[in-house]
Protein backbone atom coordinates (compact mmCIF):
# COMPACT_ATOMS: atom_id res chain seq x y z
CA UNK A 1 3.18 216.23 77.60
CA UNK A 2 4.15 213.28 75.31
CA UNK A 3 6.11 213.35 72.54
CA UNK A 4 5.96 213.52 68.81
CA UNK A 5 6.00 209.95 67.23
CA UNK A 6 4.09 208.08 69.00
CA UNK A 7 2.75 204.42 67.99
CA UNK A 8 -0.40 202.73 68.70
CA UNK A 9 1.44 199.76 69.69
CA UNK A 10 3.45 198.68 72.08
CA UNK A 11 4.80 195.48 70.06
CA UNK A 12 8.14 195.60 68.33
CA UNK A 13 11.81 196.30 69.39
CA UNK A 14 13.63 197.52 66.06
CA UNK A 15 14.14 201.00 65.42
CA UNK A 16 11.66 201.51 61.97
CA UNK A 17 13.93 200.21 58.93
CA UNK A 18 16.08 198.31 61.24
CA UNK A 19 16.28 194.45 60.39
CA UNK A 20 17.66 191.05 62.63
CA UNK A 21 18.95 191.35 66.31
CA UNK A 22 20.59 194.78 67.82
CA UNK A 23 24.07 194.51 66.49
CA UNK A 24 25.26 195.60 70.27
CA UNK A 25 24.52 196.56 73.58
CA UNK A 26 24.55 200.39 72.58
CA UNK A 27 22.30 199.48 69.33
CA UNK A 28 19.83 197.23 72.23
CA UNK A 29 19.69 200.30 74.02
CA UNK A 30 18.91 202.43 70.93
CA UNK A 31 16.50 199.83 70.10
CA UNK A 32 14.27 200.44 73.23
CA UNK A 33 13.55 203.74 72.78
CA UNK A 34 10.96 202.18 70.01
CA UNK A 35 9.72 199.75 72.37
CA UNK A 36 9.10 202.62 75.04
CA UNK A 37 7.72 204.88 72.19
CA UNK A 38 5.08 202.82 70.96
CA UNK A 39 3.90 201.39 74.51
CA UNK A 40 4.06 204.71 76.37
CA UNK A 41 1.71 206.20 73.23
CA UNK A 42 -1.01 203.12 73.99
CA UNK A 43 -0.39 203.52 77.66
CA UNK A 44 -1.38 206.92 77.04
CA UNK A 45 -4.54 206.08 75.06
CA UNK A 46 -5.34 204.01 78.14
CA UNK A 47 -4.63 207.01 80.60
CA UNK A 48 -7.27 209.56 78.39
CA UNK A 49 -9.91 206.83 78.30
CA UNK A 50 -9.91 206.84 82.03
CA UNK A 51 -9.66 211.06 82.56
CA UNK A 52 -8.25 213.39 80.62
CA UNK A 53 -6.72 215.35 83.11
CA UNK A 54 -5.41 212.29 84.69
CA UNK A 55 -3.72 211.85 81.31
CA UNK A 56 -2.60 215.14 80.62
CA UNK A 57 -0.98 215.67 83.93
CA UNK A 58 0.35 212.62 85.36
CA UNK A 59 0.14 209.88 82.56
CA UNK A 60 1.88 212.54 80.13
CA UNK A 61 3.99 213.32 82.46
CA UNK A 62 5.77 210.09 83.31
CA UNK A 63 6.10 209.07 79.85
CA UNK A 64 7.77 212.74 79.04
CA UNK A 65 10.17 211.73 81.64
CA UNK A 66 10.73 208.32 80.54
CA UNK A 67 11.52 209.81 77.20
CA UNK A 68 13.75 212.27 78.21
CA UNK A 69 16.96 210.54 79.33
CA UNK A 70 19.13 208.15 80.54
CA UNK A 71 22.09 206.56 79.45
CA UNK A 72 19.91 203.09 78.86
CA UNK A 73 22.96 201.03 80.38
CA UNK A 74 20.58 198.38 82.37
CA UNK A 75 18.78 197.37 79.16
CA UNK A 76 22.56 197.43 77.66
CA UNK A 77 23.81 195.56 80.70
CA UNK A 78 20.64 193.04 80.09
CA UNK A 79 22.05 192.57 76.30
CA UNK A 80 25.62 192.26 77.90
CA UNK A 81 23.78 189.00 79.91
CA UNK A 82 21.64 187.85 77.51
CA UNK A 83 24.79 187.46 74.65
CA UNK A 84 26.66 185.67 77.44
CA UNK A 85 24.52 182.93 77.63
CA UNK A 86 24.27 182.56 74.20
CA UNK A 87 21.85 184.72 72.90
CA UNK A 88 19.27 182.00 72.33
CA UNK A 89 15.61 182.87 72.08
CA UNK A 90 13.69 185.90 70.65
CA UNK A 91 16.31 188.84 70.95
CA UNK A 92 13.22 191.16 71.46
CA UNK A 93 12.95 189.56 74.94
CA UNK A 94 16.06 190.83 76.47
CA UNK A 95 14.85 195.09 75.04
CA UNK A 96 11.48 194.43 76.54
CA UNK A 97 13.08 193.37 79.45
CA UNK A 98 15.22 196.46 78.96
CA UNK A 99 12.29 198.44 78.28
CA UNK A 100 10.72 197.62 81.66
CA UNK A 101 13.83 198.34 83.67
CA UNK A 102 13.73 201.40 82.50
CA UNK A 103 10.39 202.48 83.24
CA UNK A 104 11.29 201.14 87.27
CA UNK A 105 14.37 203.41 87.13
CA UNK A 106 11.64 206.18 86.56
CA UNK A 107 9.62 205.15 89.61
CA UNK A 108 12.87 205.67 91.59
CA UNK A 109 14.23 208.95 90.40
CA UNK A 110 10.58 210.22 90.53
CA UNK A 111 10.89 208.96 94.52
CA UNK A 112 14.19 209.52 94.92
CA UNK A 113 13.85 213.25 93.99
CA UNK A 114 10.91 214.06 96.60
CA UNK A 115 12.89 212.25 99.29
CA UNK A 116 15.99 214.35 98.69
CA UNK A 117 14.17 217.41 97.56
CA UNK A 118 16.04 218.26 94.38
CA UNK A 119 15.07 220.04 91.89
CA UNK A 120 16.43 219.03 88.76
CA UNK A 121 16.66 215.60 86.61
CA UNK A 122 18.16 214.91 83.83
CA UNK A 123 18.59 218.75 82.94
CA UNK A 124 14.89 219.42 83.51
CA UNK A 125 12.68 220.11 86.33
CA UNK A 126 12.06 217.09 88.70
CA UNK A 127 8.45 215.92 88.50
CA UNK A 128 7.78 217.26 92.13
CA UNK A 129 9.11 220.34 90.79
CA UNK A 130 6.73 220.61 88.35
CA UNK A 131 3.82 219.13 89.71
CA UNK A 132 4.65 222.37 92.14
CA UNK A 133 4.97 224.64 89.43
CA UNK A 134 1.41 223.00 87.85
CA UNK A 135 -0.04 223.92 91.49
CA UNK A 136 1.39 227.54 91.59
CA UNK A 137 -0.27 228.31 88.27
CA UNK A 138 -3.39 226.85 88.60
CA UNK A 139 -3.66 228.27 92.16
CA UNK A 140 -4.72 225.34 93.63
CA UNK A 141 -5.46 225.78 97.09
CA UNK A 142 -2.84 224.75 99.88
CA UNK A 143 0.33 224.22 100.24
CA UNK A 144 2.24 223.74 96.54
CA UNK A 145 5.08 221.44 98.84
CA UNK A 146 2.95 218.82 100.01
CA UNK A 147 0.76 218.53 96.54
CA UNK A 148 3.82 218.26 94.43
CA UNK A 149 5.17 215.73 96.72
CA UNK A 150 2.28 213.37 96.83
CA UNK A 151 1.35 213.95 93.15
CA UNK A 152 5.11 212.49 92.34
CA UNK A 153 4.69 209.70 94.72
CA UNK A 154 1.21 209.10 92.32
CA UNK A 155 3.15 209.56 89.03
CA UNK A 156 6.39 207.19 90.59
CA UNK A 157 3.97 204.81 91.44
CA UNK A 158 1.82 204.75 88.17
CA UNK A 159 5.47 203.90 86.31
CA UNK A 160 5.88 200.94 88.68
CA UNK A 161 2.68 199.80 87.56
CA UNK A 162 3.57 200.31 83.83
CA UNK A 163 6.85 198.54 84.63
CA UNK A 164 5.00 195.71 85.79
CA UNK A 165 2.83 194.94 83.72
CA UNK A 166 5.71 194.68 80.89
CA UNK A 167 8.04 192.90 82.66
CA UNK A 168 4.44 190.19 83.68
CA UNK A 169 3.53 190.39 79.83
CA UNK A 170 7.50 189.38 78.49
CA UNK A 171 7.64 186.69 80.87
CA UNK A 172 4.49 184.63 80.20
CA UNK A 173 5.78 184.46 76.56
CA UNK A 174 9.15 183.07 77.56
CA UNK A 175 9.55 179.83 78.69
CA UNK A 176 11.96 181.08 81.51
CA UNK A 177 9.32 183.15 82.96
CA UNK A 178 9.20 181.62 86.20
CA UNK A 179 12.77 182.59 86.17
CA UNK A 180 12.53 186.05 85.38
CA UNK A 181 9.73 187.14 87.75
CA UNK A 182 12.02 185.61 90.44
CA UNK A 183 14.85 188.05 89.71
CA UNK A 184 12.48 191.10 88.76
CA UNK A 185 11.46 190.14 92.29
CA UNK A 186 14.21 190.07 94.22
CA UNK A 187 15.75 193.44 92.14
CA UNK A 188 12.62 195.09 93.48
CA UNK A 189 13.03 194.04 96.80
CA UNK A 190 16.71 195.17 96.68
CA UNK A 191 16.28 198.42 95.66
CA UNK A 192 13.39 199.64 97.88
CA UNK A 193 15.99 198.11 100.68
CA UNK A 194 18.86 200.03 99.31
CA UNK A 195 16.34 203.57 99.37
CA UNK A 196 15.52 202.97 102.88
CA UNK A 197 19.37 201.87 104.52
CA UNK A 198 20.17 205.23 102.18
CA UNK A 199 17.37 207.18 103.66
CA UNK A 200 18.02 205.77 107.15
CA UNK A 201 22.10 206.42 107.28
CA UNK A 202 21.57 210.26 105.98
CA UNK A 203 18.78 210.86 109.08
CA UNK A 204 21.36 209.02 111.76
CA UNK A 205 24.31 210.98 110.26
CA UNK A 206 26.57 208.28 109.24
CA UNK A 207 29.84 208.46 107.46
CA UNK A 208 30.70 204.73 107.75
CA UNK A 209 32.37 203.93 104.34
CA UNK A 210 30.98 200.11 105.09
CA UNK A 211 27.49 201.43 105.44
CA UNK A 212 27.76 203.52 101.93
CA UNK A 213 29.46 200.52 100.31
CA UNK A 214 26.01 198.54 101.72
CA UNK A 215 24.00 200.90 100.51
CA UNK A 216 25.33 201.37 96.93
CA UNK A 217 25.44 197.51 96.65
CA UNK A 218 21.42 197.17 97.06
CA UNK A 219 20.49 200.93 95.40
CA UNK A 220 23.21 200.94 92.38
CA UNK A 221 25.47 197.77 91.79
CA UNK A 222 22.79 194.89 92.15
CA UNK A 223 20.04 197.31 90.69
CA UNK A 224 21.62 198.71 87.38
CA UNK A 225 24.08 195.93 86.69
CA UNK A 226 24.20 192.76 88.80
CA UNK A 227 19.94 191.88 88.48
CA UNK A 228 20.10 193.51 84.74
CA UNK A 229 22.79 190.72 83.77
CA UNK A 230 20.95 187.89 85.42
CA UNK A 231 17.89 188.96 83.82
CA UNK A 232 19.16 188.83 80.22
CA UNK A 233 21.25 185.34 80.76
CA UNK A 234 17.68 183.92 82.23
CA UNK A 235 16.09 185.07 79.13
CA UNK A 236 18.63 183.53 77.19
CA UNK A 237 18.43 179.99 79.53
CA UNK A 238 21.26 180.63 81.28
CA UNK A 239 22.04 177.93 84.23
CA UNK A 240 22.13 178.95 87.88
CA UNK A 241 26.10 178.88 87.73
CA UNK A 242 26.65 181.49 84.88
CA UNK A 243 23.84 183.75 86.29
CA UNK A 244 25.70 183.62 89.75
CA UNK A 245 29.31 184.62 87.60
CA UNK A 246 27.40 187.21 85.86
CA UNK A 247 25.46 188.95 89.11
CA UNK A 248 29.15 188.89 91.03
CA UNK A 249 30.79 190.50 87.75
CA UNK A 250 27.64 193.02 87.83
CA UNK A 251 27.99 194.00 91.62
CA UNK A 252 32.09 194.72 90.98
CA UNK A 253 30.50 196.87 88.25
CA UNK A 254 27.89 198.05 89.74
CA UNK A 255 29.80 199.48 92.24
CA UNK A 256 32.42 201.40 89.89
CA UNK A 257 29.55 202.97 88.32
CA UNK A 258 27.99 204.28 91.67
CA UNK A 259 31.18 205.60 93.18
CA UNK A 260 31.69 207.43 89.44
CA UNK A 261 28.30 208.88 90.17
CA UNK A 262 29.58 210.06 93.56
CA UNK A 263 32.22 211.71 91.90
CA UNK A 264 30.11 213.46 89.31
CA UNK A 265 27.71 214.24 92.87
CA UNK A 266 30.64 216.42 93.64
CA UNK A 267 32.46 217.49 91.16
CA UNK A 268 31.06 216.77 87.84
CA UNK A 269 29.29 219.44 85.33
CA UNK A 270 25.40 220.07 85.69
CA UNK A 271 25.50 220.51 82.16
CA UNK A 272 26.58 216.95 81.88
CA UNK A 273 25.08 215.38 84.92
CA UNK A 274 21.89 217.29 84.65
CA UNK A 275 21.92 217.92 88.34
CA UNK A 276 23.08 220.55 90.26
CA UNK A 277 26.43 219.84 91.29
CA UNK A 278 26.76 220.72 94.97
CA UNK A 279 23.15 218.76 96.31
CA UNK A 280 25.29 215.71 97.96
CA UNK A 281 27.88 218.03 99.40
CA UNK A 282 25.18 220.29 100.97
CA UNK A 283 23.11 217.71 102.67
CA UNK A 284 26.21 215.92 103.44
CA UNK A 285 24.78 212.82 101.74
CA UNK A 286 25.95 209.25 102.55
CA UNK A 287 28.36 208.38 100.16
CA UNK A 288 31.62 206.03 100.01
CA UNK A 289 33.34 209.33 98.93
CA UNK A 290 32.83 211.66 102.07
CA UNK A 291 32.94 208.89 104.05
CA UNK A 292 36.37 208.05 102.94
CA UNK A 293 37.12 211.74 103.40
CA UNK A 294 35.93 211.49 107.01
CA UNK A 295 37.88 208.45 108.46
CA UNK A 296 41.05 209.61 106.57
CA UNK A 297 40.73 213.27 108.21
CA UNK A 298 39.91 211.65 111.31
CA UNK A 299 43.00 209.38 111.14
CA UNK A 300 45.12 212.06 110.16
CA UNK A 301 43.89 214.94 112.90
CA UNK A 302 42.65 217.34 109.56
CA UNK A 303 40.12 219.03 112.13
CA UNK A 304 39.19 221.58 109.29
CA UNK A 305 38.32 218.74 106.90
CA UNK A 306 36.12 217.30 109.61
CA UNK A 307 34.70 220.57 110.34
CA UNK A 308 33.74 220.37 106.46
CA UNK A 309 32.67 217.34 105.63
CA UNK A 310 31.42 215.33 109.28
CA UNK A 311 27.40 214.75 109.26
CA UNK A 312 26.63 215.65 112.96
CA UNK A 313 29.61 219.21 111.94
CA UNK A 314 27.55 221.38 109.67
CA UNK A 315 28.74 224.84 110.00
CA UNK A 316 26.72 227.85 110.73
CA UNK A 317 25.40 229.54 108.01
CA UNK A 318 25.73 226.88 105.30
CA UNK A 319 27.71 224.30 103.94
CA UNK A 320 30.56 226.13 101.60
CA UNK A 321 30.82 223.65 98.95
CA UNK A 322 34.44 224.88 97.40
CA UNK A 323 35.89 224.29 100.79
CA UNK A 324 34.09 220.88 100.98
CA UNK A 325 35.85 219.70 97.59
CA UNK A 326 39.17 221.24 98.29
CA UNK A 327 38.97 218.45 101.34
CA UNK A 328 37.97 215.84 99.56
CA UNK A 329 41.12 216.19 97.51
CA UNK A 330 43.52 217.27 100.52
CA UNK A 331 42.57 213.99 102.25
CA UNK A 332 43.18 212.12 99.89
CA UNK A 333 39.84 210.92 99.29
CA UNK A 334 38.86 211.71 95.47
CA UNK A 335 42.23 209.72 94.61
CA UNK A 336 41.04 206.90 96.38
CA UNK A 337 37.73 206.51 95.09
CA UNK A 338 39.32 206.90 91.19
CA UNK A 339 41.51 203.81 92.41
CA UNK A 340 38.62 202.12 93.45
CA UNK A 341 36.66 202.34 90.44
CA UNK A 342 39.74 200.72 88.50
CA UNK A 343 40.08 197.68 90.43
CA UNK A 344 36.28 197.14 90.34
CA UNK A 345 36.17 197.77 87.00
CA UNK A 346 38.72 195.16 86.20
CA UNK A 347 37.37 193.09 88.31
CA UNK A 348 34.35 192.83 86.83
CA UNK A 349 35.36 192.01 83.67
CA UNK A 350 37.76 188.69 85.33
CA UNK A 351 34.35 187.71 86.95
CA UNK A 352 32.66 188.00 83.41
CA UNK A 353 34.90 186.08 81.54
CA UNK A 354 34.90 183.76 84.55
CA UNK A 355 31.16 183.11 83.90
CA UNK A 356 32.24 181.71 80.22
CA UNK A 357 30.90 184.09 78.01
CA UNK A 358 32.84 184.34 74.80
CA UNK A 359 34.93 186.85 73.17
CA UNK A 360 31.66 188.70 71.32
CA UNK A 361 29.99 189.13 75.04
CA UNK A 362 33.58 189.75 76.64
CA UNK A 363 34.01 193.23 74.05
CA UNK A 364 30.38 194.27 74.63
CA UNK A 365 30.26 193.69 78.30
CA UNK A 366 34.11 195.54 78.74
CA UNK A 367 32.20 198.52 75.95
CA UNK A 368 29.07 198.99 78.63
CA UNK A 369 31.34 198.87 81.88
CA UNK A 370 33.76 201.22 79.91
CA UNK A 371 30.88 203.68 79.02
CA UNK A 372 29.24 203.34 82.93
CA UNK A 373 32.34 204.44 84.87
CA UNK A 374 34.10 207.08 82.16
CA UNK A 375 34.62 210.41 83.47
CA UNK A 376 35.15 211.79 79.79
CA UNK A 377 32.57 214.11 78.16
CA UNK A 378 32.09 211.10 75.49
CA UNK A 379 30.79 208.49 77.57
CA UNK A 380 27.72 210.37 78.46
CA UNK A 381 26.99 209.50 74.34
CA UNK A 382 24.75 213.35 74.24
CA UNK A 383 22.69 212.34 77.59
CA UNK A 384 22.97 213.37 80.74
CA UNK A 385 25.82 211.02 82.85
CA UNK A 386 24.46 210.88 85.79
CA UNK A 387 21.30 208.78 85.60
CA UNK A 388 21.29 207.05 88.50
CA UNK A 389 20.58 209.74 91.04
CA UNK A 390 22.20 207.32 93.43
CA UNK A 391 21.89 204.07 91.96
CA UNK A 392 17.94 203.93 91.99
C-alpha cells in the first residue's frame, strides 16, 4: 500500500540535497512530504512487527492516503506563523508541526467520509470505500457497509494516534512545549466540536447561515488556519498578544477558504476537487452557501428556489442538481458568497499585519491566503483543491 521511497527514519525536514531553512511557506510545505515519508516508512515497520495484515491493510493504508494529497496549506499556514514571530528556533519545528497536522487532517477526512458516505477523496476511492471493496473481494462474511465503516473509523483513529505521538515528540524538544500541547489541544477539541454542530444541523435540517458560519469557524477557519498560525508563532516564542492577532487573522481566513470550498462543493470540477461535484447539493448539506440561497428566496417569495434548495423540501424522486445551481445563482447567492470571501480575505491580511509581522511574513502569509481561496486551475499547484472536505 505504501509508497516507493521510503526512509527508515522519521528525523529530518529537508527535501534530500536541500540545505538551511524552507525558503517559503510553499517550499515548508514541500519540505514535509520528507518528514511524512520517512516517519510513515518506520511507522510502517512498527505496524508489520505487530501483524502483517494489520500492516498491509490498515497501516498501509493510511499512510497511502496521507501520501496522496492535499494542498499542505496548514503546515504552510504554520510557516506563515512561525516567520511572524520571528522565525527563531529550529525551523524543523514548525514542518514537524506541519507534518502532524497533516496526519490529523487524515483522521478527519477518513471520518468525515463515513459520516457523509462519499465515495471519493482526493480523486481516489475513500478509505470506507475501499475497505468495502477489500471486503467484497475477499468475501468476508456480512454486510460490506458496516465493515468498511468501522474499519475506517480503525484506520481514522490509528492516524490520530500517529498524529499524536509527533506532535508529543516535537514538543518535549522545544522549550515552548507546554505551549504547543495547549493549542494542539484546544484545535482538537475544536474540530471534533465543529464535526458534531455539522453533523447535528444536517440531521435537524437547518439552513441558518449563522449556524453554517458556526460551524465552518470550529471545522475549517480555526482548524486549517487560525490554530495552524498560533502553533507556528508558539514555536517561534511568540507572546500571547501576537498569537491572539495571528488566530483572529487565521479565522477571517479560515473562513474565505471554507466558503471557497463550498463553492467548489457545488460547482467546482471533480477533476480538480477530487470529489464528486453534486454530494453537498444532494444531501442538501449545511453550508453558508445554500443557506444564503434559502433566506434570500425566502425573502424574495422564489417558491421554486425553496422548493430546490430548503432541507425539510426535498423533491420526489431526487434532488436535480442543475436546477439546484441555477438557484443558487438566480438568488443571488453564489455572488454573495464570492463577495464574502474578498472581504475576509482582506481582512485577514489587516489582522496579520496588525499582529506585527514584517514585510517577509506579510508576502508569504498574503501568497498562502492567495493560494487557499483561488478559484483558478493554478492554485490547486497539480493537487486536488478541495482538501478540506469541509474544513476537517
Amino acid at each position: 500500500m505504501y509508497g516507493p521511497g521510503a526512509t527508515r527514519s522519521g528525523a529530518g525536514c529537508r527535501p534530500e540535497g536541500a540545505e538551511g531553512a524552507p525558503a517559503g511557506a510553499d517550499e515548508a510545505a514541500g519540505a514535509v512530504e520528507a518528514v511524512l515519508t520517512g516517519r510513515l516508512g518506520a511507522l510502517l515497520e512498527e505496524a508489520r512487527r505487530v501483524d502483517e495484515v494489520f500492516a498491509e491493510e490498515v497501516a498501509g493504508r493510511v499512510a497511502a492516503f496521507v501520501l496522496r494529497g492535499g494542498k499542505r496549506l496548514r503546515t504552510a499556514f504554520v510557516w506563515c506563523g512561525w516567520l511572524a514571530a520571528g522565525g527563531g528556533g529550529d525551523p524543523d519545528t514548525p514542518v514537524r508541526i506541519g507534518a502532524a497536522l497533516e496526519l490529523l487532517q487524515a483522521c478527519a477526512l477518513v471520518h468525515d467520509d463515513v459520516m457523509d458516505e462519499s465515495p471519493v477523496r482526493r480523486g481516489a476511492p475513500a478509505v470506507h470505500a475501499e475497505f468495502a471493496r477489500l471486503h467484497r473481494a475477499a468475501g468476508i462474511r456480512g454486510s460490506a457497509a458496516s465493515y468498511s465503516a468501522s474499519a475506517a473509523v480503525l484506520a481514522g483513529d490509528l492516524a490520530l494516534a500517529w498524529a499524536d505521538d509527533l506532535l508529543t515528540e516535537t514538543a518535549l524538544a522545544s522549550e515552548h512545549g507546554d505551549r504547543l500541547h495547549r493549542e494542539w489541544q484546544a484545535l482538537r477539541g475544536e474540530m471534533v466540536a465543529g464535526q458534531y454542530l455539522d453533523l447535528r444541523a444536517q440531521a435537524a435540517g437547518s439552513s441558518d447561515p449563522d449556524e453554517a458560519m458556526a460551524v465552518a469557524t470550529l471545522k475549517s477557519a480555526l482548524y486549517t488556519v487560525g490554530r495552524p498560525l498560533a502553533l507556528g508563532a508558539v514555536a517561534a516564542g511568540a507572546d500571547a498578544g501576537t498569537a491572539d492577532a495571528l488566530r483572529a487573522a487565521g479565522r477571517s481566513a479560515g473562513l474565505a477558504f471554507q466558503l471557497r470550498d463550498d463553492l467548489l462543493g457545488a460547482f467546482g470540477d471533480p477533476a480538480r476537487t477530487g470529489k464528486p461535484a453534486d454530494g453537498d447539493l444532494r444531501g442538501r448539506k449545511l453550508t453558508y452557501l445554500l443557506a444564503v440561497a434559502v433566506r434570500r428566496a425566502a425573502g424574495s417569495g422564489d417558491s421554486e428556489a425553496l422548493a430546490l434548495l430548503a432541507p425539510a423540501r426535498e423533491p420526489a424522486g431526487g434532488v436535480p442538481v442543475d436546477r439546484m445551481r441555477e438557484a443558487l445563482e438566480r438568488t443571488g447567492a453564489r455572488a454573495a458568497v464570492e463577495e464574502e470571501i474578498a472581504s475576509l480575505a482582506a481582512s485577514s491580511l489587516r489582522q496579520f499585519a496588525a499582529g506585527g509581522a514584517d514585510a517577509r511574513a506579510r508576502r508569504e502569509f498574503a501568497r498562502t491566503v492567495a493560494r487557499a481561496v483561488d478559484a483558478s486551475p493554478a492554485a490547486g499547484a497539480g493537487r486536488p483543491a478541495r482538501e478540506t472536505g469541509e474544513g476537517v
